[in-house]
C-alpha atoms as a PDB file:
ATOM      1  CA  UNK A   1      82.779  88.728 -58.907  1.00  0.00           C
ATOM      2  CA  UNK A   2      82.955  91.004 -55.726  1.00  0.00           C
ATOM      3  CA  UNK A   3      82.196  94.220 -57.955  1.00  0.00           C
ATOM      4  CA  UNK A   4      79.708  92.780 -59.808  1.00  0.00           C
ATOM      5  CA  UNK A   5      77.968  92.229 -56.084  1.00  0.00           C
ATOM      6  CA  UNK A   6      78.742  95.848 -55.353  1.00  0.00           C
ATOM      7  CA  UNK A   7      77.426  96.996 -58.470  1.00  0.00           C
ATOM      8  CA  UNK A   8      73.998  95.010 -57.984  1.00  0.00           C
ATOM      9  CA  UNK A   9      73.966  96.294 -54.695  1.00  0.00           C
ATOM     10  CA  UNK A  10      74.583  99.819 -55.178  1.00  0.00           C
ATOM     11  CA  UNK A  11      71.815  99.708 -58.012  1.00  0.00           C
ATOM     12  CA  UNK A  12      69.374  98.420 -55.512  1.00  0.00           C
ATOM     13  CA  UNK A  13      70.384 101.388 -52.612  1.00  0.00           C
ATOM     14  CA  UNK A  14      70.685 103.984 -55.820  1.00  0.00           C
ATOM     15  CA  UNK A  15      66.730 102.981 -56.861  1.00  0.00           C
ATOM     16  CA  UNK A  16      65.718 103.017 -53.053  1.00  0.00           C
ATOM     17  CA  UNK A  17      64.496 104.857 -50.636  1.00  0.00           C
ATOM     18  CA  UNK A  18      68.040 105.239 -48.964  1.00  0.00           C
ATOM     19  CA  UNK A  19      69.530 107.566 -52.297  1.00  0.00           C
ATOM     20  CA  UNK A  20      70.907 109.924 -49.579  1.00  0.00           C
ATOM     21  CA  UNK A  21      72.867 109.230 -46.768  1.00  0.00           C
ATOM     22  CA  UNK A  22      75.341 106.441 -45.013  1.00  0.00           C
ATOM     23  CA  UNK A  23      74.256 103.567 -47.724  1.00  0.00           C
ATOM     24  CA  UNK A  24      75.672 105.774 -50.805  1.00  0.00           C
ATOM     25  CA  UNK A  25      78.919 106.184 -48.605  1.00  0.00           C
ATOM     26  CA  UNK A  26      79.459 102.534 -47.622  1.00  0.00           C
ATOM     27  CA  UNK A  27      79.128 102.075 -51.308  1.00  0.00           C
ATOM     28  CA  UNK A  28      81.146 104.513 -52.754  1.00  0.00           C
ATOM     29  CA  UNK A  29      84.137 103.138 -49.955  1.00  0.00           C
ATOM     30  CA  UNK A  30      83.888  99.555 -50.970  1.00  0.00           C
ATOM     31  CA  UNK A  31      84.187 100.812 -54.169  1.00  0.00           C
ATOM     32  CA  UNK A  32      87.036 102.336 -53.490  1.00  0.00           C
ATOM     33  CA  UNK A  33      89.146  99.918 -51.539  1.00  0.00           C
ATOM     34  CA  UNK A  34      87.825  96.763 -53.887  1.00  0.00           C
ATOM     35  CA  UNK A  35      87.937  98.501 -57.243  1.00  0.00           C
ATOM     36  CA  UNK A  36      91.776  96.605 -57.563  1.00  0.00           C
ATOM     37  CA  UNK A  37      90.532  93.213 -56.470  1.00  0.00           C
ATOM     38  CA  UNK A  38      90.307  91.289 -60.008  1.00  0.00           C
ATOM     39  CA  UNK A  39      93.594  93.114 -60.970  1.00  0.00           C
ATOM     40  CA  UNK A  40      96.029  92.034 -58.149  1.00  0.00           C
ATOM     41  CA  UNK A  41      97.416  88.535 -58.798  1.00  0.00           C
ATOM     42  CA  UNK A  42      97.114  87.631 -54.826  1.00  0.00           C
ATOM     43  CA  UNK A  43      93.415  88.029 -54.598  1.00  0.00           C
ATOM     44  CA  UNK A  44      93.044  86.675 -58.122  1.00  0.00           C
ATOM     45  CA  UNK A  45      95.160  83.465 -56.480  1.00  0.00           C
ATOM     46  CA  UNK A  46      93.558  83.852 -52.910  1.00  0.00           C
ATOM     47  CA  UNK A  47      89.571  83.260 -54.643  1.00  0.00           C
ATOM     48  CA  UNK A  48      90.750  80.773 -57.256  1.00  0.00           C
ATOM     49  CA  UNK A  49      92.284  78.731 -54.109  1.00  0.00           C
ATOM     50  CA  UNK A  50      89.046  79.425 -51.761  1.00  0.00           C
ATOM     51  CA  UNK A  51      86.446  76.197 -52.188  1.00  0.00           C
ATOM     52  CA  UNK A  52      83.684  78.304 -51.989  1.00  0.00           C
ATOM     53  CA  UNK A  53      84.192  80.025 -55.391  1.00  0.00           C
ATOM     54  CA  UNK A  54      85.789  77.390 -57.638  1.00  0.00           C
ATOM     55  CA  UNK A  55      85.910  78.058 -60.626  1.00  0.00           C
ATOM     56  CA  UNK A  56      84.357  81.661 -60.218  1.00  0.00           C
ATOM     57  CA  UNK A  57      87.509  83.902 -59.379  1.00  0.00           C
ATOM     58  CA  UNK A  58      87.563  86.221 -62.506  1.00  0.00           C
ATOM     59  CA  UNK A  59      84.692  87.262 -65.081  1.00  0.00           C
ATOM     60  CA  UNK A  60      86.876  87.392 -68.613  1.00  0.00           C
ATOM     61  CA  UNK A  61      87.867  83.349 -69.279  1.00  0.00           C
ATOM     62  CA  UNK A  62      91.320  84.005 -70.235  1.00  0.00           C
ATOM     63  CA  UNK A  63      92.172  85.932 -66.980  1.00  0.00           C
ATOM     64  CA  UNK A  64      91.095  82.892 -65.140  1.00  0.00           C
ATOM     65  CA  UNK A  65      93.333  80.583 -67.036  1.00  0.00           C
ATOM     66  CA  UNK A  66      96.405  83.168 -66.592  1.00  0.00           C
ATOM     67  CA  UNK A  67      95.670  82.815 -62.552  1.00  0.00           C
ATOM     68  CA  UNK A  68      95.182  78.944 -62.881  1.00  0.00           C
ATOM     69  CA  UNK A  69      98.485  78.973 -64.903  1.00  0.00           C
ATOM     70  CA  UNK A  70     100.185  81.233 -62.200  1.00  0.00           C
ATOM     71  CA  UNK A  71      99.349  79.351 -59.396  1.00  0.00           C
ATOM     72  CA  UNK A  72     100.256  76.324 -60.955  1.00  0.00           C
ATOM     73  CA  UNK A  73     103.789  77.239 -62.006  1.00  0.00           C
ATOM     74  CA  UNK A  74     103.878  78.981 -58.361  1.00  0.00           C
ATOM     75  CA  UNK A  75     103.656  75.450 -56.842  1.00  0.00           C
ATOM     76  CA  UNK A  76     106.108  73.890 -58.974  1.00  0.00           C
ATOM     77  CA  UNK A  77     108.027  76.628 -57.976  1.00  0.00           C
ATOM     78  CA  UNK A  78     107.708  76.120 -54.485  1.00  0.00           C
ATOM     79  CA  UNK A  79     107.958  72.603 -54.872  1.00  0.00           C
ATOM     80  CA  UNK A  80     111.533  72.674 -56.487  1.00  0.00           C
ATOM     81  CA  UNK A  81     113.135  74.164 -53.525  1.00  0.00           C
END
């Protein structure tokens, strides 16, 4: 979800007037440090968790389930001990 923002964003600065300068850096460096965001389990938990995204924590379906799934048997987890 975050780098599909990015993306739509860095479309927008890309067909600008800005194509040079500090807007094509801030892009390519969120790139950069969120390009991992949608493959690491603890953000895929974190945004599943957060209220304000619901149901909206991963684009393919089936990654979604295998985060609702993980966080599930992580509380049952939890709760056993």
């Amino acid at each position: 979800m975050l780098m599909a923002s990015y993306a739509t964003a860095e479309r927008t600065a890309i067909q600008g007037s800005l194509k040079k300068g500090p807007s094509n850096l801030i892009l390519a460096n969120l790139n950069k440090r969120f390009e991992q965001v949608e493959v690491l389990n603890v953000f895929t938990r974190a945004t599943l968790l957060d209220p304000r995204f619901k149901n909206q924590c991963c684009r393919p379906e089936s990654k979604k389930k295998a985060a609702i799934a993980g966080s599930e048997l992580e509380v049952k987890r939890l709760h056993e001990q």
